[in-house]
PDB file of N, CA and C in Angstrom:
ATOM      1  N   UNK A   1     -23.415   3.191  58.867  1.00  0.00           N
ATOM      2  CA  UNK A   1     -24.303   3.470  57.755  1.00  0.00           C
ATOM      3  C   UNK A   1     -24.941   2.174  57.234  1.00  0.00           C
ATOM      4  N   UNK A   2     -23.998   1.253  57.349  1.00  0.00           N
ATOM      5  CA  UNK A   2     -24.666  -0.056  56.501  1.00  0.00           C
ATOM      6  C   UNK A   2     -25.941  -0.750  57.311  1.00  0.00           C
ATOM      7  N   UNK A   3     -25.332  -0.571  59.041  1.00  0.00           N
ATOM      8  CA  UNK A   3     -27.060  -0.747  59.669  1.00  0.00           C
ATOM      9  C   UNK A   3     -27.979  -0.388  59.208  1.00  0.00           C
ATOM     10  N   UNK A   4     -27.632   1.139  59.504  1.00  0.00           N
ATOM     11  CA  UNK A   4     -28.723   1.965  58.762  1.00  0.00           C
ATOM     12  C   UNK A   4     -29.580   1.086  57.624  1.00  0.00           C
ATOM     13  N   UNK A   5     -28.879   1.057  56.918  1.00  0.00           N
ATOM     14  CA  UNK A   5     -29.838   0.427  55.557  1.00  0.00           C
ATOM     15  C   UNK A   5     -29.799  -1.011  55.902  1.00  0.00           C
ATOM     16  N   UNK A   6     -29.980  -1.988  56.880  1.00  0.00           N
ATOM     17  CA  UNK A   6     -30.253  -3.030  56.749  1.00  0.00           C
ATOM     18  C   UNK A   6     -31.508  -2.879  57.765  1.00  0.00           C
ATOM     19  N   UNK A   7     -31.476  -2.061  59.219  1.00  0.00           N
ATOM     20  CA  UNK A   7     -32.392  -1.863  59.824  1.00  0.00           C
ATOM     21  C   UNK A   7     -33.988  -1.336  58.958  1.00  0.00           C
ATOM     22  N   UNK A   8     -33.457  -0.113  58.029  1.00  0.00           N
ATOM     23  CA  UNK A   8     -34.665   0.488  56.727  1.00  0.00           C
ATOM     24  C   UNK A   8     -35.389  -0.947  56.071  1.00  0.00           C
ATOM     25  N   UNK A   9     -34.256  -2.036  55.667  1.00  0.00           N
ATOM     26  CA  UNK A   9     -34.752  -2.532  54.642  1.00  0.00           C
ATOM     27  C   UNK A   9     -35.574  -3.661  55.488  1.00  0.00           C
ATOM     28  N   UNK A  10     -35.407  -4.171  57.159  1.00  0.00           N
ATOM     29  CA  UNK A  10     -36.213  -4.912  57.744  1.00  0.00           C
ATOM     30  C   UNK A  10     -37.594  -4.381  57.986  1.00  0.00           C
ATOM     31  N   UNK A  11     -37.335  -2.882  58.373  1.00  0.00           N
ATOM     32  CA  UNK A  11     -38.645  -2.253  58.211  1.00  0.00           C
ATOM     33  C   UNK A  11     -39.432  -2.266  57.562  1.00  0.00           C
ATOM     34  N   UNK A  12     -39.139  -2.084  56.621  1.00  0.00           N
ATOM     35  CA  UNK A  12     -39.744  -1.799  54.887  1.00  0.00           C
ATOM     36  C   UNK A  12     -40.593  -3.826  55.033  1.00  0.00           C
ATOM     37  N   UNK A  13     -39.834  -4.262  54.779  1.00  0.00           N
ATOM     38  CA  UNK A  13     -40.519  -5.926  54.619  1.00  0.00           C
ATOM     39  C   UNK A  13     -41.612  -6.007  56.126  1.00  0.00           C
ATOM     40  N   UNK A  14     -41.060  -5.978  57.222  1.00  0.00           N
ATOM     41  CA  UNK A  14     -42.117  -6.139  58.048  1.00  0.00           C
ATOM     42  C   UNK A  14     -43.355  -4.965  58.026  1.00  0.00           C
ATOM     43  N   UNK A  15     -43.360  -3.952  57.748  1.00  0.00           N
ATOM     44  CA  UNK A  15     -44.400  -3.222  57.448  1.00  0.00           C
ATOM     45  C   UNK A  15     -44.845  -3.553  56.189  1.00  0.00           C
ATOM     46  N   UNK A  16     -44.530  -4.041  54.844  1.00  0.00           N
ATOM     47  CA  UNK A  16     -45.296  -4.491  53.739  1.00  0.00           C
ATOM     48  C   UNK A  16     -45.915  -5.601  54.006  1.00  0.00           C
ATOM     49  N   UNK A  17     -45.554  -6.220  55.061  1.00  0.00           N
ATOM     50  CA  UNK A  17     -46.215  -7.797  55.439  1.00  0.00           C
ATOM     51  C   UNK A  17     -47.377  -7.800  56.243  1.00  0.00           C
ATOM     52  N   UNK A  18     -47.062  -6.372  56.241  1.00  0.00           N
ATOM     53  CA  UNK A  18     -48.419  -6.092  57.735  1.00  0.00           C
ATOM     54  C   UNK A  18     -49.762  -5.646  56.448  1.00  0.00           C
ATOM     55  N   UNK A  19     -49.140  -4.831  55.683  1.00  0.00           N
ATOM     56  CA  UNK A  19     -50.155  -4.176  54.533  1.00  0.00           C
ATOM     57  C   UNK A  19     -50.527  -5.201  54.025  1.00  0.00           C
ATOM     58  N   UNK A  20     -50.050  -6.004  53.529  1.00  0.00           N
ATOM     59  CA  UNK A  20     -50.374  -7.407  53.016  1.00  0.00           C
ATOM     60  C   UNK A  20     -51.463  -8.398  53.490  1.00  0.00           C
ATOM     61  N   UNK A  21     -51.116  -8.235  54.987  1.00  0.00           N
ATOM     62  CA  UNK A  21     -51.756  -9.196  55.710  1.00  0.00           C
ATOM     63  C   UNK A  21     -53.432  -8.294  56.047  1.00  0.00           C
ATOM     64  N   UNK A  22     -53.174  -7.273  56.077  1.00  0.00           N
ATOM     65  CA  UNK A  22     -54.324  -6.424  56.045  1.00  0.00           C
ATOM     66  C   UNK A  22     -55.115  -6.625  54.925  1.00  0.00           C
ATOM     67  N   UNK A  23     -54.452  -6.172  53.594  1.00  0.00           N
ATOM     68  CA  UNK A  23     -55.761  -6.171  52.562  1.00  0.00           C
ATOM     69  C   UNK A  23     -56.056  -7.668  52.493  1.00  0.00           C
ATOM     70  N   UNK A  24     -55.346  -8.520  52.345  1.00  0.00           N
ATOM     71  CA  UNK A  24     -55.716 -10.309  52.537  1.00  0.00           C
ATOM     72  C   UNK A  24     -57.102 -10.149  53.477  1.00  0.00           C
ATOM     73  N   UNK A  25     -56.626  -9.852  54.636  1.00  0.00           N
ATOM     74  CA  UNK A  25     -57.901  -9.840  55.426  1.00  0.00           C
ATOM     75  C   UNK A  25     -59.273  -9.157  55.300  1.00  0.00           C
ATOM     76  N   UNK A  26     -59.286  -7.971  54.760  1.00  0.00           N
ATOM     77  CA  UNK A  26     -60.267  -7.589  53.955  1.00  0.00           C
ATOM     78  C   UNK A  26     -60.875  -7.582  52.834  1.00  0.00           C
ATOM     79  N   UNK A  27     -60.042  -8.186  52.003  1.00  0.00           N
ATOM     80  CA  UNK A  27     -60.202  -8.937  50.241  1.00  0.00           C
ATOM     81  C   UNK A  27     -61.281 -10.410  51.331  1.00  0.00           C
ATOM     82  N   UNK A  28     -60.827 -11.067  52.155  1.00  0.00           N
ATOM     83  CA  UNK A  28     -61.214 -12.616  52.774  1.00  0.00           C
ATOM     84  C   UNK A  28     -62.824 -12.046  52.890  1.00  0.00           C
ATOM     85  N   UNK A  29     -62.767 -10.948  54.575  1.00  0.00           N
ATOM     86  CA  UNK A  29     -63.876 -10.554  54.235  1.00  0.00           C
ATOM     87  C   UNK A  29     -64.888  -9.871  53.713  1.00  0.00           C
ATOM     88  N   UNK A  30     -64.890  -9.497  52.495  1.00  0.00           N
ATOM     89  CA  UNK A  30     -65.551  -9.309  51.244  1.00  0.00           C
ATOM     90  C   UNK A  30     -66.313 -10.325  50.718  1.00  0.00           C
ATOM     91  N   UNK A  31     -65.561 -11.129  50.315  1.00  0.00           N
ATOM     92  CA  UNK A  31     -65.839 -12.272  49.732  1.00  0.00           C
ATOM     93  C   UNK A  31     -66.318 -13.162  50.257  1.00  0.00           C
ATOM     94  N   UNK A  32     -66.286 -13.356  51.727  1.00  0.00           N
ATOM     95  CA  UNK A  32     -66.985 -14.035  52.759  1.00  0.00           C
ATOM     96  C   UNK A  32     -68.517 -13.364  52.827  1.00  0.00           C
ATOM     97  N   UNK A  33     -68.662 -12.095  52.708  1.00  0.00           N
ATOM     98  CA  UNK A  33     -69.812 -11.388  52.778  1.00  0.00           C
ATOM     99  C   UNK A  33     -70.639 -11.716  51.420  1.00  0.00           C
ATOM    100  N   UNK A  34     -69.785 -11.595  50.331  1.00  0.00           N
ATOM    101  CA  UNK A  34     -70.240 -11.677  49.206  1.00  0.00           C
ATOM    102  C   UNK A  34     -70.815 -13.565  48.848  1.00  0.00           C
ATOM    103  N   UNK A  35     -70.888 -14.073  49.884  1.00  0.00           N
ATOM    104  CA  UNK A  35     -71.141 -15.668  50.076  1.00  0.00           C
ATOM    105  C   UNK A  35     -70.480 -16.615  49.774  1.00  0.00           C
ATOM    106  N   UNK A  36     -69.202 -16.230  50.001  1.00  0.00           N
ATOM    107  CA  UNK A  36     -68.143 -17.702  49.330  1.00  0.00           C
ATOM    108  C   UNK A  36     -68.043 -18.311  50.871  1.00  0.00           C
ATOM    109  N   UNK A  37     -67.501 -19.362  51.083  1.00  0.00           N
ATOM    110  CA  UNK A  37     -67.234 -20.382  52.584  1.00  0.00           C
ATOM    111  C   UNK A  37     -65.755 -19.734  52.710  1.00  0.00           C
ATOM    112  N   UNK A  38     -66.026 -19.785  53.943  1.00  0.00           N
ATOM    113  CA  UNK A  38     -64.280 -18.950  54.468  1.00  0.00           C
ATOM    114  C   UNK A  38     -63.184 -19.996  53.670  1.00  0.00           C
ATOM    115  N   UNK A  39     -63.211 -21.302  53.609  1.00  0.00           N
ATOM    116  CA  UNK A  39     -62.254 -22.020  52.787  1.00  0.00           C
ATOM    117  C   UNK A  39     -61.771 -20.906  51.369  1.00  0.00           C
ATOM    118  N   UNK A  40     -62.757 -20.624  50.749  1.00  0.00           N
ATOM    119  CA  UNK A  40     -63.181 -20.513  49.173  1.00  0.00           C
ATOM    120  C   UNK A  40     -62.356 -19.223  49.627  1.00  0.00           C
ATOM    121  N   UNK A  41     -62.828 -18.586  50.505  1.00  0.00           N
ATOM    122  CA  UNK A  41     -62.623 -16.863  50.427  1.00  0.00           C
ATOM    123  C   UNK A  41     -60.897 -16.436  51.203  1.00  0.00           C
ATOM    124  N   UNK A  42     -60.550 -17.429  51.646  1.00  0.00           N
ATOM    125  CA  UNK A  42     -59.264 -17.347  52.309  1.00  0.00           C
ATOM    126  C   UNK A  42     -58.270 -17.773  51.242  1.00  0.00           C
ATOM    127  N   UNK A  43     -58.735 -18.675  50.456  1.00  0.00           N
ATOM    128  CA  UNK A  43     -57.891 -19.149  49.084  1.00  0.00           C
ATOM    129  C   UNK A  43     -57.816 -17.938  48.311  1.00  0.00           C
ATOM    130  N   UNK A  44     -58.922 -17.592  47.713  1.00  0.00           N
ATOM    131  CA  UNK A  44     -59.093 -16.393  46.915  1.00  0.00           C
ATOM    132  C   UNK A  44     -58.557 -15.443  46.939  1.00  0.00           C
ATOM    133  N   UNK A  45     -58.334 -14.674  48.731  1.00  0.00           N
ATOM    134  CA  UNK A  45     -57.601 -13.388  48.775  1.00  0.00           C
ATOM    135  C   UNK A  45     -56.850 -13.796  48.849  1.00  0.00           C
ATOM    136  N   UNK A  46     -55.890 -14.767  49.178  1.00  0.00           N
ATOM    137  CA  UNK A  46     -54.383 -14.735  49.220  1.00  0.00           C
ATOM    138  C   UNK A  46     -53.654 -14.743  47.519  1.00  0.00           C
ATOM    139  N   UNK A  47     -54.577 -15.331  46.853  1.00  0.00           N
ATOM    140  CA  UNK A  47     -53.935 -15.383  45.386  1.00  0.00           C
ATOM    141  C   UNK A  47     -54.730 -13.467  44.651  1.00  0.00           C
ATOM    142  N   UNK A  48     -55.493 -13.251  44.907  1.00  0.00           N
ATOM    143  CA  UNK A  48     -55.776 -11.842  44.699  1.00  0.00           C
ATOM    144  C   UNK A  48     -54.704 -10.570  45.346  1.00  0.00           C
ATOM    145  N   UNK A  49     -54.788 -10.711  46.558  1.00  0.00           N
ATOM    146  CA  UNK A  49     -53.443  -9.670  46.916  1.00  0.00           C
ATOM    147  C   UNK A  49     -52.528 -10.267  46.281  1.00  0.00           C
ATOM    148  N   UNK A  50     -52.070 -11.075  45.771  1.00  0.00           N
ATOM    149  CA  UNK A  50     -50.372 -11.041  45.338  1.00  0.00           C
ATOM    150  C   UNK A  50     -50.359 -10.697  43.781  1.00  0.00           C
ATOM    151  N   UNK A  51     -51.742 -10.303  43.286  1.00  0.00           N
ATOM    152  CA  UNK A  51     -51.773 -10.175  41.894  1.00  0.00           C
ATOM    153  C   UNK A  51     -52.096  -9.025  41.281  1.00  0.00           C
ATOM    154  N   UNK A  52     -53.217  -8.313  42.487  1.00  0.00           N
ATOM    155  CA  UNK A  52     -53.676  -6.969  42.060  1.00  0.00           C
ATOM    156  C   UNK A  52     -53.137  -6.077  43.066  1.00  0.00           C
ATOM    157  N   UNK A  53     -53.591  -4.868  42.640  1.00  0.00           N
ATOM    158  CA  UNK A  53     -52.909  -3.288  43.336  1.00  0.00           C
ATOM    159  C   UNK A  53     -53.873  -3.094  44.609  1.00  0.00           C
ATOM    160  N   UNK A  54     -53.648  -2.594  45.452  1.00  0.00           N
ATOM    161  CA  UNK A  54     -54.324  -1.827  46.145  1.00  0.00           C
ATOM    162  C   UNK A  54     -55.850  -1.224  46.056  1.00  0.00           C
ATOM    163  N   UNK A  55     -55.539  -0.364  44.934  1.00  0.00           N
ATOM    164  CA  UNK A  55     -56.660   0.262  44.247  1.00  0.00           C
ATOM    165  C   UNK A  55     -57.751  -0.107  43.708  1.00  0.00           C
ATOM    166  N   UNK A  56     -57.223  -1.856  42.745  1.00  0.00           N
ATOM    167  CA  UNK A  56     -57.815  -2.752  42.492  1.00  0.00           C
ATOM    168  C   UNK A  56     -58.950  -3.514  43.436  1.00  0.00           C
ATOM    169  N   UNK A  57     -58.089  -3.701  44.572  1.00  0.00           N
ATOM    170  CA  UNK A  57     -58.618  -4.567  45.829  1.00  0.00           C
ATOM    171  C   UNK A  57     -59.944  -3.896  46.472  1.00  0.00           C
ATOM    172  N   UNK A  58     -59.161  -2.190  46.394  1.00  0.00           N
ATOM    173  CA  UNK A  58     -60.468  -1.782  46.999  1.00  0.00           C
ATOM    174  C   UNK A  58     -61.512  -1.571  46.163  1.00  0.00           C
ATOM    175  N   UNK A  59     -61.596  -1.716  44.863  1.00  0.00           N
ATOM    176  CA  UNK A  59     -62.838  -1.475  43.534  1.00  0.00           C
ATOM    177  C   UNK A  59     -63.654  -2.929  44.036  1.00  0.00           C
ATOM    178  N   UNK A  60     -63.062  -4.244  44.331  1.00  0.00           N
ATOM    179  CA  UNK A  60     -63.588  -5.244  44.638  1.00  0.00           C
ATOM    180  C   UNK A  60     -64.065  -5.176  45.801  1.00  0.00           C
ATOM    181  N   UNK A  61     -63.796  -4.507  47.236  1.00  0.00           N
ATOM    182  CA  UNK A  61     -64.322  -4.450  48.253  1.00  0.00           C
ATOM    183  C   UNK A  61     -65.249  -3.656  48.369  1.00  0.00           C
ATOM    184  N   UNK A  62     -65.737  -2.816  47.326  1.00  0.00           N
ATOM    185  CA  UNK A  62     -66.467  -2.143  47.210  1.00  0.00           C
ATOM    186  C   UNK A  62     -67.865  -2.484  46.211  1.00  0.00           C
ATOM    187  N   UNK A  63     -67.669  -3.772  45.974  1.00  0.00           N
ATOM    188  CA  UNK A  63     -68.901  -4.386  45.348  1.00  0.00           C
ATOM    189  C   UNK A  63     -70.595  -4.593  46.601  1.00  0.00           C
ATOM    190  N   UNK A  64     -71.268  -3.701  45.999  1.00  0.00           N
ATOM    191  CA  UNK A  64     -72.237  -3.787  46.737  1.00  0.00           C
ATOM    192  C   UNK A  64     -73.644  -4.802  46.519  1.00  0.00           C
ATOM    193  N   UNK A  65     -74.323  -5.023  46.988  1.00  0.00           N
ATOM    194  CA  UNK A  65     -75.465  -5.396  46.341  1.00  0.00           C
ATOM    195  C   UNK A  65     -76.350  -7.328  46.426  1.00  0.00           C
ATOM    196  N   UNK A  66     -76.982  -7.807  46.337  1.00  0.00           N
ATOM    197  CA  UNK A  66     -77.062  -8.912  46.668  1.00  0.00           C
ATOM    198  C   UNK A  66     -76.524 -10.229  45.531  1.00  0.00           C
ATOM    199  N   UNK A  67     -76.077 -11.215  46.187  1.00  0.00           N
ATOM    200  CA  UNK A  67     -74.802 -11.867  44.719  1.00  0.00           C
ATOM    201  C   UNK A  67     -75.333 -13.390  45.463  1.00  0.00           C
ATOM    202  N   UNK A  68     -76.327 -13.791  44.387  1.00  0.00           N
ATOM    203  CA  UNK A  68     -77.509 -15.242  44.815  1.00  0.00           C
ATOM    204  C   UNK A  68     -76.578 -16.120  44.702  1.00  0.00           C
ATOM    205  N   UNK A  69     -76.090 -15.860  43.248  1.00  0.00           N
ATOM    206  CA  UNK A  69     -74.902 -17.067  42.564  1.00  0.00           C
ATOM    207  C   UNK A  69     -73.747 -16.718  41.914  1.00  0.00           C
ATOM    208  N   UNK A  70     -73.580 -17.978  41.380  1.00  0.00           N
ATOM    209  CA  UNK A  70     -72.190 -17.438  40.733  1.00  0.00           C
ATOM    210  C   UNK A  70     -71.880 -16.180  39.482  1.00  0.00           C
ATOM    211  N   UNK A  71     -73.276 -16.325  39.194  1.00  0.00           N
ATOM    212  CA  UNK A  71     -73.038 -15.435  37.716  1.00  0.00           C
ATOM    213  C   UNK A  71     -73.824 -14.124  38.096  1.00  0.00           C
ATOM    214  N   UNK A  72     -74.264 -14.053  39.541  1.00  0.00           N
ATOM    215  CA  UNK A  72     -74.293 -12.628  40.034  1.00  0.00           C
ATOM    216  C   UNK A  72     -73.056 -11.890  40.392  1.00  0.00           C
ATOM    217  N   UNK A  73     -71.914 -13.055  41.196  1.00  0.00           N
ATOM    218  CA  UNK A  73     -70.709 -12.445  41.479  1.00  0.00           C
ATOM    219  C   UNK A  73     -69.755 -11.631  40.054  1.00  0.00           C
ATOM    220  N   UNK A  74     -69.909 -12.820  39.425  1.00  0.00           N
ATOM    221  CA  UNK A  74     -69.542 -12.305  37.527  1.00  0.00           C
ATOM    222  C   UNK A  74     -69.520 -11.411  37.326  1.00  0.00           C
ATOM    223  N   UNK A  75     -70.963 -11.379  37.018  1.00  0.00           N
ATOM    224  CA  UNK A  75     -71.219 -10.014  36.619  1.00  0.00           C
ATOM    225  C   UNK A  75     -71.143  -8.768  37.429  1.00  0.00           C
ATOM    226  N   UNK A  76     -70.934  -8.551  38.844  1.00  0.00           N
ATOM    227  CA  UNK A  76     -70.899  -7.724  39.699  1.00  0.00           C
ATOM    228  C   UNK A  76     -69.154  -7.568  39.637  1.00  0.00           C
ATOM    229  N   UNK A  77     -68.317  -8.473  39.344  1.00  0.00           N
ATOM    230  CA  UNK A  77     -66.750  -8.200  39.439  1.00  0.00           C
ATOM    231  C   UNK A  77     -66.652  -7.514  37.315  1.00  0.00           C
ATOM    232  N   UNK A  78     -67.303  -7.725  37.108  1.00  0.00           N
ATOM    233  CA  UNK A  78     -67.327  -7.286  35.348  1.00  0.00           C
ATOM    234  C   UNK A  78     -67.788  -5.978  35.347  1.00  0.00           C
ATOM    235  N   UNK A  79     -68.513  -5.762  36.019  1.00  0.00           N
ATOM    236  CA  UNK A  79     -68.909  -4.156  36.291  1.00  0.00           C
ATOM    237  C   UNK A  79     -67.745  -2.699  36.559  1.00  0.00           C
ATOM    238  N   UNK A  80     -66.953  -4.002  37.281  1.00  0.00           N
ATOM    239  CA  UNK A  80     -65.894  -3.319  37.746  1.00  0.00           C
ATOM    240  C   UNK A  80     -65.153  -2.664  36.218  1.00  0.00           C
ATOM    241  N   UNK A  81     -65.226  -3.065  35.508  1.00  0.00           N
ATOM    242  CA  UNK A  81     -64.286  -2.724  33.825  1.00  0.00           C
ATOM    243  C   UNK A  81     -62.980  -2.647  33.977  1.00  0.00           C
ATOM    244  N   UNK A  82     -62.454  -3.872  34.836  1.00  0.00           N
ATOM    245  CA  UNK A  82     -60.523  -3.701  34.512  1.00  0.00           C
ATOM    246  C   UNK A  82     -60.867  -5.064  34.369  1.00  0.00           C
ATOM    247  N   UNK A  83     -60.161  -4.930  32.741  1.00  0.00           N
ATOM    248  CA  UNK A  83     -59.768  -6.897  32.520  1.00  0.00           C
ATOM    249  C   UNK A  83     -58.856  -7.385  33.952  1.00  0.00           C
ATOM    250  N   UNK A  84     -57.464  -7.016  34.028  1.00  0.00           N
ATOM    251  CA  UNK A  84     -57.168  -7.792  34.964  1.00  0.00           C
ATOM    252  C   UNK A  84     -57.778  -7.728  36.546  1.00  0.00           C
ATOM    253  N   UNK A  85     -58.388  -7.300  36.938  1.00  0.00           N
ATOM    254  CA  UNK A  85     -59.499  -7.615  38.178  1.00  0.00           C
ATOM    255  C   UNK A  85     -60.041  -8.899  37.338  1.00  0.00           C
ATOM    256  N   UNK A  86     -60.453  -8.493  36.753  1.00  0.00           N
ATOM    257  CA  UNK A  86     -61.967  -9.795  36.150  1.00  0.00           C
ATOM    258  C   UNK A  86     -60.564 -11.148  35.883  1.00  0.00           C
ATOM    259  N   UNK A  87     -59.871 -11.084  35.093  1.00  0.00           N
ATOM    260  CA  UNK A  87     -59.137 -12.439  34.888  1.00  0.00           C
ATOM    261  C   UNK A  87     -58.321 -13.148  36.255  1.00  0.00           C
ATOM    262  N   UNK A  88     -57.972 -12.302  37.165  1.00  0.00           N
ATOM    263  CA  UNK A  88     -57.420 -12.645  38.516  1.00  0.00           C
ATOM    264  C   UNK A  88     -58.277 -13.220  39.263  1.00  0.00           C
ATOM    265  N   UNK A  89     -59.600 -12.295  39.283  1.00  0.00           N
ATOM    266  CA  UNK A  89     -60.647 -12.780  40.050  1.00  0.00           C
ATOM    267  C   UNK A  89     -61.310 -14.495  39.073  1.00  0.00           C
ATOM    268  N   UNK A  90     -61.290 -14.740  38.243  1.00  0.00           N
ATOM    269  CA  UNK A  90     -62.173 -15.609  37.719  1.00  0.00           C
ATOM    270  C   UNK A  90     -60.876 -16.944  37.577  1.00  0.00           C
ATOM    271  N   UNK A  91     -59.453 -16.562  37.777  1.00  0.00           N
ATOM    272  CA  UNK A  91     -58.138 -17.492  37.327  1.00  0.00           C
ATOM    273  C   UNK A  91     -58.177 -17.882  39.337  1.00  0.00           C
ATOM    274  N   UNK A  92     -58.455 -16.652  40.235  1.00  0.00           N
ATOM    275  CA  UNK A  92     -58.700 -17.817  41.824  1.00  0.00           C
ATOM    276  C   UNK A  92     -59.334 -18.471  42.185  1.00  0.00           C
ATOM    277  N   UNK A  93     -60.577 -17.763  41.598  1.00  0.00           N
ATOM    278  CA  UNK A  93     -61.681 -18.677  41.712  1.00  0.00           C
ATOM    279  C   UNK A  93     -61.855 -20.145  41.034  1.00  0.00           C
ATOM    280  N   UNK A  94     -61.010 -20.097  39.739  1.00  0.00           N
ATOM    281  CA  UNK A  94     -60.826 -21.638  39.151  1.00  0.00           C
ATOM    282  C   UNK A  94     -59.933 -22.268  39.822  1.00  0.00           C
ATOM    283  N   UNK A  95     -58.656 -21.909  40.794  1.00  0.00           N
ATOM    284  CA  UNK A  95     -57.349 -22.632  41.258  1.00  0.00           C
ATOM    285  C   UNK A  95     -58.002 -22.843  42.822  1.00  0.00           C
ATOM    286  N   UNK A  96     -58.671 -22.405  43.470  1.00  0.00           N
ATOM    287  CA  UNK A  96     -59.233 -22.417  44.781  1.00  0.00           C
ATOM    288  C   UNK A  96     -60.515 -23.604  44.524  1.00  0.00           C
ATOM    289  N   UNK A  97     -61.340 -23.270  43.719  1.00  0.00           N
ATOM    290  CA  UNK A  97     -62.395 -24.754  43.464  1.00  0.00           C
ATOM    291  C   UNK A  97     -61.888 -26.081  43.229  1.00  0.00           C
ATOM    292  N   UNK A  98     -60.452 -25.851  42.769  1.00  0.00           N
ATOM    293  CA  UNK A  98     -59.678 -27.189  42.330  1.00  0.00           C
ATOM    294  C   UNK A  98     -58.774 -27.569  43.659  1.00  0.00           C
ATOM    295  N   UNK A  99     -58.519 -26.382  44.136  1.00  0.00           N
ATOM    296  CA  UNK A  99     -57.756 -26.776  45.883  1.00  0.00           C
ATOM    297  C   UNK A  99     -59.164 -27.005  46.680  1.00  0.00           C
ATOM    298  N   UNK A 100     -60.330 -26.553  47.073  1.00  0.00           N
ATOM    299  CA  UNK A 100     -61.142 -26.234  48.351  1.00  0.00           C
ATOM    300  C   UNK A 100     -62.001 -27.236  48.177  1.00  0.00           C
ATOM    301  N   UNK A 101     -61.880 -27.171  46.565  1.00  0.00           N
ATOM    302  CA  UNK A 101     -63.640 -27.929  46.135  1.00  0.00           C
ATOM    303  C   UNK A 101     -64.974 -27.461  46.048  1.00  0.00           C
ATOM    304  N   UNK A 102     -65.735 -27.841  45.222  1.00  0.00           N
ATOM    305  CA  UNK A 102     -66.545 -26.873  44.551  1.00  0.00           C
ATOM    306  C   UNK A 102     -67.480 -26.354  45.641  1.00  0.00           C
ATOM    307  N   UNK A 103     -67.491 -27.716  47.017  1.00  0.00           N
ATOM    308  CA  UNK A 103     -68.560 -27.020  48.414  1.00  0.00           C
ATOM    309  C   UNK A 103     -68.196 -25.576  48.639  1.00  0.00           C
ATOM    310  N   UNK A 104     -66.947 -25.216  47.902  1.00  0.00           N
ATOM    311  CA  UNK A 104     -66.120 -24.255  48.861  1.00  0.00           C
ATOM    312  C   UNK A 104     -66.963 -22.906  48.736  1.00  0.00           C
ATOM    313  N   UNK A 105     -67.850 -22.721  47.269  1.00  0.00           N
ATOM    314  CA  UNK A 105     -68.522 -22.042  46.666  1.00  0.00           C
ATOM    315  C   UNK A 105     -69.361 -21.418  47.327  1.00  0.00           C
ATOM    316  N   UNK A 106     -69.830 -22.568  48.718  1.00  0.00           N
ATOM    317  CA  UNK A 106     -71.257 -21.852  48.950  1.00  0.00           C
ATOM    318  C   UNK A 106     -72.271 -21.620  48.707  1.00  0.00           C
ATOM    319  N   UNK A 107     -73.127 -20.352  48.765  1.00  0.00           N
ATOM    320  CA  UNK A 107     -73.797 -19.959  48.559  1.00  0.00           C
ATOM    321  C   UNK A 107     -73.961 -19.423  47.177  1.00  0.00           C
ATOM    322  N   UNK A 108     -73.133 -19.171  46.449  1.00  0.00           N
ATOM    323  CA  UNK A 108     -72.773 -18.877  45.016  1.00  0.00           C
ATOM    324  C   UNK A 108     -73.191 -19.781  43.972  1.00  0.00           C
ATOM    325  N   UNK A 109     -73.296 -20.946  44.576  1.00  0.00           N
ATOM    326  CA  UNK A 109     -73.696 -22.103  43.841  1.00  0.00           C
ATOM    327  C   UNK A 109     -75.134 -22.241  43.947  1.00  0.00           C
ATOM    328  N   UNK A 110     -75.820 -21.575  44.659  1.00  0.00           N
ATOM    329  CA  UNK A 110     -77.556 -21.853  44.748  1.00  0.00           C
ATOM    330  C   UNK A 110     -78.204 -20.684  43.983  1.00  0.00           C
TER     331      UNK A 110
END
């Protein structure tokens, strides 16, 4: 029996790591689309999946529309209306410019 539940509980972690590694990868490219430099956008989703839900992730992957600069992205993640989306999203984006550097921005910056 005690296998049992040690085999469940390896499962359980290697399949959440896989879900993990999935929305990371689609939070990355989002945000890669949405014009950040893969630096900027690989920083970003990794501190975004470990902060928001699922549900969350996909309200952000679901931002459509053209995003010139930075205060198009803003306002396009503010649209969304969940404070914590908007404070997660705007608290990676400050800890990733201070790791990547502000080039990391991109296109967001023009």
């Amino acid at each position: 029996m005690r296998g049992f539940a040690v085999a469940v509980l390896g499962a359980s972690l290697v399949l959440g790591g896989c879900v993990e590694g999935i929305a990371r990868g689609r939070v990355q490219a989002a945000l890669t689309h949405a014009g950040l430099s893969q630096p900027m956008a690989e920083c970003m989703a990794q501190r975004m999946v470990d902060h928001l839900t699922i549900s969350q992730l996909r309200k952000l992957e679901a931002l459509q529309g053209p995003k010139r600069s930075a205060m198009d992205y803003v306002a396009a993640v503010q649209r969304i209306n969940d404070p914590q989306v908007i404070q997660v999203t705007a608290s990676a984006a400050g800890a990733c410019v201070a790791q990547v550097g502000p080039s990391g921005l991109g296109s967001l910056l023009q």
